[in-house]
C-alpha atoms as a PDB file:
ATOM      1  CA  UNK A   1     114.266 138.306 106.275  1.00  0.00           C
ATOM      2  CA  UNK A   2     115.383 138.621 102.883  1.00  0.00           C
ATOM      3  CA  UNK A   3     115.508 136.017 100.471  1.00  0.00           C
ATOM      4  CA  UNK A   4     118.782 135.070  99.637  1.00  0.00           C
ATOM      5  CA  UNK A   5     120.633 133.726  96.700  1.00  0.00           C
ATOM      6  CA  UNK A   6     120.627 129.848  95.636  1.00  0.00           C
ATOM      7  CA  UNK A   7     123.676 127.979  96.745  1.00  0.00           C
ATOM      8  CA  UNK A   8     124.205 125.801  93.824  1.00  0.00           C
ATOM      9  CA  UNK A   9     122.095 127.676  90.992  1.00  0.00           C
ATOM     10  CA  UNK A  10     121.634 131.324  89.293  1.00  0.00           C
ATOM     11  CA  UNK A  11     121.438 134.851  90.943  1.00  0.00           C
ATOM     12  CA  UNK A  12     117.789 135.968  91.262  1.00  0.00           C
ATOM     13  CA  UNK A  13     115.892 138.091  89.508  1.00  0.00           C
ATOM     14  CA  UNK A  14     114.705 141.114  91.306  1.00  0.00           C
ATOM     15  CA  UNK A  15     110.976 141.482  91.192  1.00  0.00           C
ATOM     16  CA  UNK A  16     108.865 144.335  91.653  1.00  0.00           C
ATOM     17  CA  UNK A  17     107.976 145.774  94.539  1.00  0.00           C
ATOM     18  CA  UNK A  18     104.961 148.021  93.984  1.00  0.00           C
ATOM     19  CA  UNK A  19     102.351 145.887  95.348  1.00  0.00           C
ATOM     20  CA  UNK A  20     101.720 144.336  92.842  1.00  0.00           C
ATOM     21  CA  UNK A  21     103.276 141.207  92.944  1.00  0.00           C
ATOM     22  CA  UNK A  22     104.082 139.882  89.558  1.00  0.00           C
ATOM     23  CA  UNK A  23     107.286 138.903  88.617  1.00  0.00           C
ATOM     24  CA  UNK A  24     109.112 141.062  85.687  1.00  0.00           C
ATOM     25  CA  UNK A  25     111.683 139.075  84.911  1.00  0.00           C
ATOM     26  CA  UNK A  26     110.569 137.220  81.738  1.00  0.00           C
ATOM     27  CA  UNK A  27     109.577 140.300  80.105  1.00  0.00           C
ATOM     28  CA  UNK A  28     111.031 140.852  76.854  1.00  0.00           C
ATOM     29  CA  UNK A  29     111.815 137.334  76.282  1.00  0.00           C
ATOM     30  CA  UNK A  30     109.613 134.998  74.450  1.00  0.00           C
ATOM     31  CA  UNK A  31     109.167 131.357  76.637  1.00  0.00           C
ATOM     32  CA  UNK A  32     111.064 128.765  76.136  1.00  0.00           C
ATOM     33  CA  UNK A  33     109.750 125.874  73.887  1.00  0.00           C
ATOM     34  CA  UNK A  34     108.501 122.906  75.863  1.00  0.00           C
ATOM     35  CA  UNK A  35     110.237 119.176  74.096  1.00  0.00           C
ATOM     36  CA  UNK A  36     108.436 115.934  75.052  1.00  0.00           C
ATOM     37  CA  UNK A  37     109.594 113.596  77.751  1.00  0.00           C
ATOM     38  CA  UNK A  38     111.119 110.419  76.218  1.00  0.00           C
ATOM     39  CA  UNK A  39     109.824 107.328  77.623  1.00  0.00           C
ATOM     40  CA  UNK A  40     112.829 105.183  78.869  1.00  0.00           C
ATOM     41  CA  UNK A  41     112.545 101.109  79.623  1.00  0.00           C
ATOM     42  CA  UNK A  42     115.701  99.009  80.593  1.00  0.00           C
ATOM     43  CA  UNK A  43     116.776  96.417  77.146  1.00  0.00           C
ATOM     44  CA  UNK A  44     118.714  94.565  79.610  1.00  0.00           C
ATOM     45  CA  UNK A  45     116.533  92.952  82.400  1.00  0.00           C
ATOM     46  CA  UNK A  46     118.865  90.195  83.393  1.00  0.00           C
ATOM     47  CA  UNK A  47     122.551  90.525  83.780  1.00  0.00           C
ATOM     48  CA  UNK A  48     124.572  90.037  80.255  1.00  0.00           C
ATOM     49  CA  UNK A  49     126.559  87.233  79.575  1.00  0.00           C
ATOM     50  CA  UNK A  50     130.385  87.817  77.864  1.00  0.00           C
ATOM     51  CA  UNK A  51     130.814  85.205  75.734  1.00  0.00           C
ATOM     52  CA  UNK A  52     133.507  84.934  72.928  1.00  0.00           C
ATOM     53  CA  UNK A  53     131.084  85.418  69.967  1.00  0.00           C
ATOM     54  CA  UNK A  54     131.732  88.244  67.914  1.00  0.00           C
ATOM     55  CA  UNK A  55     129.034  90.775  67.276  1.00  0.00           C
ATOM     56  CA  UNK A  56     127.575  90.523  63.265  1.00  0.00           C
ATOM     57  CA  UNK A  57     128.812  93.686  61.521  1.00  0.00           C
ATOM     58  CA  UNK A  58     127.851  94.949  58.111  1.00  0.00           C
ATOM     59  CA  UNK A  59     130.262  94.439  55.144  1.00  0.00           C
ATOM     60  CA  UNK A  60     130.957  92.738  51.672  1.00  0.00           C
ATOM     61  CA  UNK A  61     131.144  88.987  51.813  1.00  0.00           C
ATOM     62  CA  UNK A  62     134.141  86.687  51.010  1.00  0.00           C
ATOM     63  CA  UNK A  63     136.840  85.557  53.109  1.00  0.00           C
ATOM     64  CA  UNK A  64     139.277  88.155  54.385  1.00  0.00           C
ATOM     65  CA  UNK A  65     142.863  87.532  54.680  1.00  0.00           C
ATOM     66  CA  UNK A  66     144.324  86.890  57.725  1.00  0.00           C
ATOM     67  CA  UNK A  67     147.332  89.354  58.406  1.00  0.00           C
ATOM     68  CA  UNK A  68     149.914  88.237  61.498  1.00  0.00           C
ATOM     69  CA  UNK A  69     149.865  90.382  64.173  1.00  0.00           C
ATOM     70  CA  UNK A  70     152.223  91.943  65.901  1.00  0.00           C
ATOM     71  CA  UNK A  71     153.800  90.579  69.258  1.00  0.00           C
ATOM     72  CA  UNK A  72     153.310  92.757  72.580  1.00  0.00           C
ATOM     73  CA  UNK A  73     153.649  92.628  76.495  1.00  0.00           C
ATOM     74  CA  UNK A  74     151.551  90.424  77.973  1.00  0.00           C
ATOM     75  CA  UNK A  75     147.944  91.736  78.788  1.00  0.00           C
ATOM     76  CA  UNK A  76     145.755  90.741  81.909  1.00  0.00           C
ATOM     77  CA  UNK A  77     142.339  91.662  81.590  1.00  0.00           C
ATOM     78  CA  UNK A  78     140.039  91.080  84.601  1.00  0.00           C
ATOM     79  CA  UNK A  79     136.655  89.817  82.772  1.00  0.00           C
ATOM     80  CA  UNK A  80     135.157  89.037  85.509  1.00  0.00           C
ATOM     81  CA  UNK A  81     135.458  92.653  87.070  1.00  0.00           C
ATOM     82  CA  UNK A  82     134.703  93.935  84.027  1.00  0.00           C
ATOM     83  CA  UNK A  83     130.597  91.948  84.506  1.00  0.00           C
ATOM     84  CA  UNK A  84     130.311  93.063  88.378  1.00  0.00           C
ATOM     85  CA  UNK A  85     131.209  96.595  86.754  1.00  0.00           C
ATOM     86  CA  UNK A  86     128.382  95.939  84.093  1.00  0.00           C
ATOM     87  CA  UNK A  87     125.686  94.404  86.290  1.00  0.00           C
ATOM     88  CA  UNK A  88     126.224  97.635  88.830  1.00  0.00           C
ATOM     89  CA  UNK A  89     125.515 100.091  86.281  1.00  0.00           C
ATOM     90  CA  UNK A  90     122.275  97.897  85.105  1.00  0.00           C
ATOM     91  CA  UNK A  91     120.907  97.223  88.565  1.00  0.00           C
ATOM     92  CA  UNK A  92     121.547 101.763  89.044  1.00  0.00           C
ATOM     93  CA  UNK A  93     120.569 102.001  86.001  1.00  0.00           C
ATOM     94  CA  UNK A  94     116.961 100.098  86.422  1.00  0.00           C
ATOM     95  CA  UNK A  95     116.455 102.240  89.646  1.00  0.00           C
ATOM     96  CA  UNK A  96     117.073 105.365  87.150  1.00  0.00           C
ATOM     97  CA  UNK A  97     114.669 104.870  85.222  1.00  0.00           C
ATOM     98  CA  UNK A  98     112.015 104.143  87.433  1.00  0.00           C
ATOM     99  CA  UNK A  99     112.527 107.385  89.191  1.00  0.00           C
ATOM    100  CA  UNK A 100     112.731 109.019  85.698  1.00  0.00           C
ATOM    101  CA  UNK A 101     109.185 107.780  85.303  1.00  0.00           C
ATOM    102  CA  UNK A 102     107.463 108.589  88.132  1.00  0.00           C
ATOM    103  CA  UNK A 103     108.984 112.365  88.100  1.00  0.00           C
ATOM    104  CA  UNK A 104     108.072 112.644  84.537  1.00  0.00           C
ATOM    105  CA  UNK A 105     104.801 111.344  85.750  1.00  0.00           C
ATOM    106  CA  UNK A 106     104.763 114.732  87.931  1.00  0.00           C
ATOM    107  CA  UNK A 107     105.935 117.225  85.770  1.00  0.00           C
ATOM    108  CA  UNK A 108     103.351 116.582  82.882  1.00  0.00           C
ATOM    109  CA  UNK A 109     100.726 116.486  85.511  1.00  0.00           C
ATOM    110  CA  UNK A 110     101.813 119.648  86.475  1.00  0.00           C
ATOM    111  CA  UNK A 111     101.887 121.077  83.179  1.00  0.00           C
ATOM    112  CA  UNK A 112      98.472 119.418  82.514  1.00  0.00           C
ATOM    113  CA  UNK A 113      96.837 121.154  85.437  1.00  0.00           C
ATOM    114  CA  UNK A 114      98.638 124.607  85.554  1.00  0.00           C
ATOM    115  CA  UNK A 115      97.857 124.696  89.429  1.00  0.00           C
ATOM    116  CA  UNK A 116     101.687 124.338  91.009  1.00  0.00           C
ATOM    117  CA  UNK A 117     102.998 127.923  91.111  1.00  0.00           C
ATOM    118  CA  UNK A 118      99.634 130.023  92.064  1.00  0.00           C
ATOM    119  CA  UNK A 119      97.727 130.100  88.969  1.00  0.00           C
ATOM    120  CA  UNK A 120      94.692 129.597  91.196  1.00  0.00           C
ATOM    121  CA  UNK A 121      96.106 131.449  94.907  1.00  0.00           C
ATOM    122  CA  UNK A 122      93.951 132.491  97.226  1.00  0.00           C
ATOM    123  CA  UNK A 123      94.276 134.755 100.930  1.00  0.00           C
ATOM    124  CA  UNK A 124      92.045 134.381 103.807  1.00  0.00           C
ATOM    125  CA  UNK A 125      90.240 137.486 104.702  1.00  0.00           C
ATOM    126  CA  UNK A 126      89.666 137.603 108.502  1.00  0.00           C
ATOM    127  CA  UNK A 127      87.306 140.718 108.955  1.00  0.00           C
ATOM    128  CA  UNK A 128      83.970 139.530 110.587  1.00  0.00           C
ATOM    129  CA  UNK A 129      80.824 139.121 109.050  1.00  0.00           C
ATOM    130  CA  UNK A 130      77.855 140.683 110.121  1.00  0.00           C
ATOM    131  CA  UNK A 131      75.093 138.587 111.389  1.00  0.00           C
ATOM    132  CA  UNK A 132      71.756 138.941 111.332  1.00  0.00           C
ATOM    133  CA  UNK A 133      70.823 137.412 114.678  1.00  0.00           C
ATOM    134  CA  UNK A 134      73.508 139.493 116.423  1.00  0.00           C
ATOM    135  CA  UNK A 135      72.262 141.167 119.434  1.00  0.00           C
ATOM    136  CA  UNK A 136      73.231 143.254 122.025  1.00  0.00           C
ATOM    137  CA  UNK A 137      73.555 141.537 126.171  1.00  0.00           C
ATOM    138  CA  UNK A 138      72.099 144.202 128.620  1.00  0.00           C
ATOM    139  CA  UNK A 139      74.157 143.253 131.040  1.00  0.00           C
ATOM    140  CA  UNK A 140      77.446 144.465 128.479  1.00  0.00           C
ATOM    141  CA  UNK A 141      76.201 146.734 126.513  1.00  0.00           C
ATOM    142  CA  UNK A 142      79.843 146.482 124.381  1.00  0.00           C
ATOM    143  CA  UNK A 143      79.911 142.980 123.787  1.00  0.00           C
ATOM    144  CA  UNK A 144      78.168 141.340 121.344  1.00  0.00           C
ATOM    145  CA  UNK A 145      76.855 137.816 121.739  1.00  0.00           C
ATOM    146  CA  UNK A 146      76.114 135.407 118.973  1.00  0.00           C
ATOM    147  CA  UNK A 147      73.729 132.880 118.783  1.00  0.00           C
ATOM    148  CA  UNK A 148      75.332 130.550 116.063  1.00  0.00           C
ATOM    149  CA  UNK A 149      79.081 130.440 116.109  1.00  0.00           C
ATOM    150  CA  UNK A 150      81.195 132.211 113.369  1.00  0.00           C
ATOM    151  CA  UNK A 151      81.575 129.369 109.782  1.00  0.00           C
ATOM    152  CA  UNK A 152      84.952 131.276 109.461  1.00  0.00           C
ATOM    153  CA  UNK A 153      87.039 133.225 107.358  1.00  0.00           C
ATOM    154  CA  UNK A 154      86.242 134.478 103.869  1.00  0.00           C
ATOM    155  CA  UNK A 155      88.907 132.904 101.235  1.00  0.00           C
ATOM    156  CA  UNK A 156      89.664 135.050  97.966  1.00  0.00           C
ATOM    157  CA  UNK A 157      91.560 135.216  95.307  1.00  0.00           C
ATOM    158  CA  UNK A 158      94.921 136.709  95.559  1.00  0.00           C
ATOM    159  CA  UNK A 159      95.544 138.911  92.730  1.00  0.00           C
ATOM    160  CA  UNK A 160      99.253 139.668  92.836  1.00  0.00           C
ATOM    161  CA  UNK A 161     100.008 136.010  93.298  1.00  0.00           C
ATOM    162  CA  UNK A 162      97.594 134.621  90.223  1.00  0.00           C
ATOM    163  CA  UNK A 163      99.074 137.695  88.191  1.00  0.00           C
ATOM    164  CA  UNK A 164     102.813 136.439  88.942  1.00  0.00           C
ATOM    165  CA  UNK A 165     101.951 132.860  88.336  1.00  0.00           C
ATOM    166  CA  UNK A 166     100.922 133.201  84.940  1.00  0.00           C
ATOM    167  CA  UNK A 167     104.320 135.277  84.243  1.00  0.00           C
ATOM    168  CA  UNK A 168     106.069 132.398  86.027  1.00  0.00           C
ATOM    169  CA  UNK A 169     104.295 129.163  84.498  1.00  0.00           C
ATOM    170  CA  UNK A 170     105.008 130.153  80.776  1.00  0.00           C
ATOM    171  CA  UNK A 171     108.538 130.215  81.169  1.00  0.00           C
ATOM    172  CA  UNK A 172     109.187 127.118  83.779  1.00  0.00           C
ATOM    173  CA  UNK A 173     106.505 124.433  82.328  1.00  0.00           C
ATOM    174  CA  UNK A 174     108.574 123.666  79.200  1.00  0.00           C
ATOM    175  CA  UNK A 175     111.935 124.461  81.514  1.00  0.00           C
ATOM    176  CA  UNK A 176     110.737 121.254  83.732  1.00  0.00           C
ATOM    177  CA  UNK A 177     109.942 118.924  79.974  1.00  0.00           C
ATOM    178  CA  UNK A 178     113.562 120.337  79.208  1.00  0.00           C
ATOM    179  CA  UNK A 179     115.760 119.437  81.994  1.00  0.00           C
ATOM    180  CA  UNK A 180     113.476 115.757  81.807  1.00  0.00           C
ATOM    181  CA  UNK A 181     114.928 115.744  78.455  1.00  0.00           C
ATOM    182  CA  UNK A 182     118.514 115.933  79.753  1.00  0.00           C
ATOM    183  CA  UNK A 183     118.011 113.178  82.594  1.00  0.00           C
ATOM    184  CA  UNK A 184     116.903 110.768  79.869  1.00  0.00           C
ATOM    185  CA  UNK A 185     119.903 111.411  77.875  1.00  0.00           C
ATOM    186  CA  UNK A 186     121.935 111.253  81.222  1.00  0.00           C
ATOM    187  CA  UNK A 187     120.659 107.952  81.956  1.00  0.00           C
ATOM    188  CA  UNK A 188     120.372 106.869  77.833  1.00  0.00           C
ATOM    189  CA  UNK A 189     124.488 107.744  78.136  1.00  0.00           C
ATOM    190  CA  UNK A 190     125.309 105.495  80.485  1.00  0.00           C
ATOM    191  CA  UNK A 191     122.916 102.431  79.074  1.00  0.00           C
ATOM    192  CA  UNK A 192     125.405 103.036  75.929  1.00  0.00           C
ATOM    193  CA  UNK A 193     128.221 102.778  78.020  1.00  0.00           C
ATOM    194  CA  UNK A 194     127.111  99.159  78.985  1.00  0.00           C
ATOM    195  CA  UNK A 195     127.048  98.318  75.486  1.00  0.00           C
ATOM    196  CA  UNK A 196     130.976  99.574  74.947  1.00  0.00           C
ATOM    197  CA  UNK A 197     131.989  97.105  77.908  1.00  0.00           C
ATOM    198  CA  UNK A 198     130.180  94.830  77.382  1.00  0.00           C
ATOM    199  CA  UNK A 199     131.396  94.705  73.512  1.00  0.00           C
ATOM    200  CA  UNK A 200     134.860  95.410  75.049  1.00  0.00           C
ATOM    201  CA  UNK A 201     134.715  92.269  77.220  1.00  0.00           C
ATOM    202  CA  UNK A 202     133.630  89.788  74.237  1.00  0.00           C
ATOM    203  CA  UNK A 203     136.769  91.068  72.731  1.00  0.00           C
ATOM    204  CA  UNK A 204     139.163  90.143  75.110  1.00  0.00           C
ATOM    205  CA  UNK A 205     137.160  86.874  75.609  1.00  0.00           C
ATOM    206  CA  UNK A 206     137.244  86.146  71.624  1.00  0.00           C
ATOM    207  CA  UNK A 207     141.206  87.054  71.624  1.00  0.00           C
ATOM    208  CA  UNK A 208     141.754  84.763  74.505  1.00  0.00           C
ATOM    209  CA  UNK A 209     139.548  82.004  73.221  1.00  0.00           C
ATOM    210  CA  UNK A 210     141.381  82.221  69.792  1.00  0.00           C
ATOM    211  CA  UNK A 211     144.572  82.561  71.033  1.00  0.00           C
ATOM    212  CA  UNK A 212     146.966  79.345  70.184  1.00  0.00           C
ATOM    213  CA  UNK A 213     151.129  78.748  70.334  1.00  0.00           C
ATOM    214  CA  UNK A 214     152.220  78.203  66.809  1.00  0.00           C
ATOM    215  CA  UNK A 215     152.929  75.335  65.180  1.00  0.00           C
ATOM    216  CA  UNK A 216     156.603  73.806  65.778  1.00  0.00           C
ATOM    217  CA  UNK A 217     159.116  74.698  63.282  1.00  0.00           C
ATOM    218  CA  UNK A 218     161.514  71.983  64.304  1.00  0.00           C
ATOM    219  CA  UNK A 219     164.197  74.154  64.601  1.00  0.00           C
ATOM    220  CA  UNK A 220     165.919  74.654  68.390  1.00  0.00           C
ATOM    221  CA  UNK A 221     164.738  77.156  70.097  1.00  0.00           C
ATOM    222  CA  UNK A 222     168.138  78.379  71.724  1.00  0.00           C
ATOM    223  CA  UNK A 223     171.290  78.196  69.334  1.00  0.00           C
ATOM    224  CA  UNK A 224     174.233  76.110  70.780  1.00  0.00           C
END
């Protein structure tokens, strides 16, 4: 059966056919350059709290004046949707980044070792050996009989596979540290996202919290 193309990912790559069994098509092209893993740990272990205190931002000092603002439909913001929605994505998030860690955990062992794609193959050879205690029975001349039985196969090295492999590693080693690198900014991407709602959230708390009818003017409300 042939091999067929990948549903979700690239054509293949022929490879030769000659008996030799190495793979072909990396040459020409240098390997790609291997980044380092980032290590990724949750900042928020317990579920946030929106309160209405305004983050600290950076600026010059002094009182700022205090401009009226202008009147809008009313606004309904669901704050406490807004936390289930944030404690969701910290509780996935948390899973994440375990499972970041332990495949991380596999891939530089794998690029440690240098052992996954056949770097060190080897065949079993099944031709007997010859024995020295082999002897012939009189009784069938043309069938040996052994006194000991046979310890089994020969294993060897398997050229064409070892010679592919080290075409092969070169090229998807530092491919497996890259596409590490773009789950940790996958996951990194969506811990920022936390921040914005949560920062979103003590908004609308701090406008609600602040929010007062103005003073009376004494003047009717309605003409008559």
């Amino acid at each position: 059966m042939e091999p067929k193309d990948s549903r979700y990912g690239p054509h293949r790559t022929p490879i030769k056919t000659d008996g030799d069994g190495s793979d072909t098509s990396g040459d020409g092209a240098p390997p790609p350059a291997g980044v380092v893993p980032p290590t990724l740990s949750m900042l928020w272990l317990t579920p946030e709290t929106i309160t209405t205190e305004m983050p600290k931002t950076e600026g010059g000092g002094g009182e700022k004046t205090v401009t009226k603002a202008p009147t809008h439909p009313a606004l309904t913001v669901n704050i406490g949707g807004l936390a289930d929605s944030m404690e969701l994505l910290r509780t996935s998030s948390s899973d994440l980044v375990t499972q970041y860690e332990n495949l991380k955990t596999l891939v530089l062992a794998a690029d440690a070792s240098h052992t996954v794609f056949g770097e060190q193959a080897t065949y079993k050879d099944n031709i007997p050996k010859p024995r020295p205690n082999q002897y012939v029975d009189r009784r069938n001349p043309h069938e040996p009989t052994f006194f000991e039985p046979d310890t089994g196969p020969i294993i060897k090295e398997d050229p064409g596979v070892r010679q592919a492999a080290e075409k092969f590693g070169p090229v998807m080693y530092p491919s497996m540290k890259n596409v590490l690198m773009e789950c940790a900014n996958s996951i990194e991407l969506v811990g920022r996202y936390m921040v914005l709602m949560d920062r979103a959230g003590t908004y609308y708390a701090h406008a609600d919290h602040s929010s007062a009818f103005p003073e009376p003017t004494g003047k009717p409300i309605v003409d008559g």
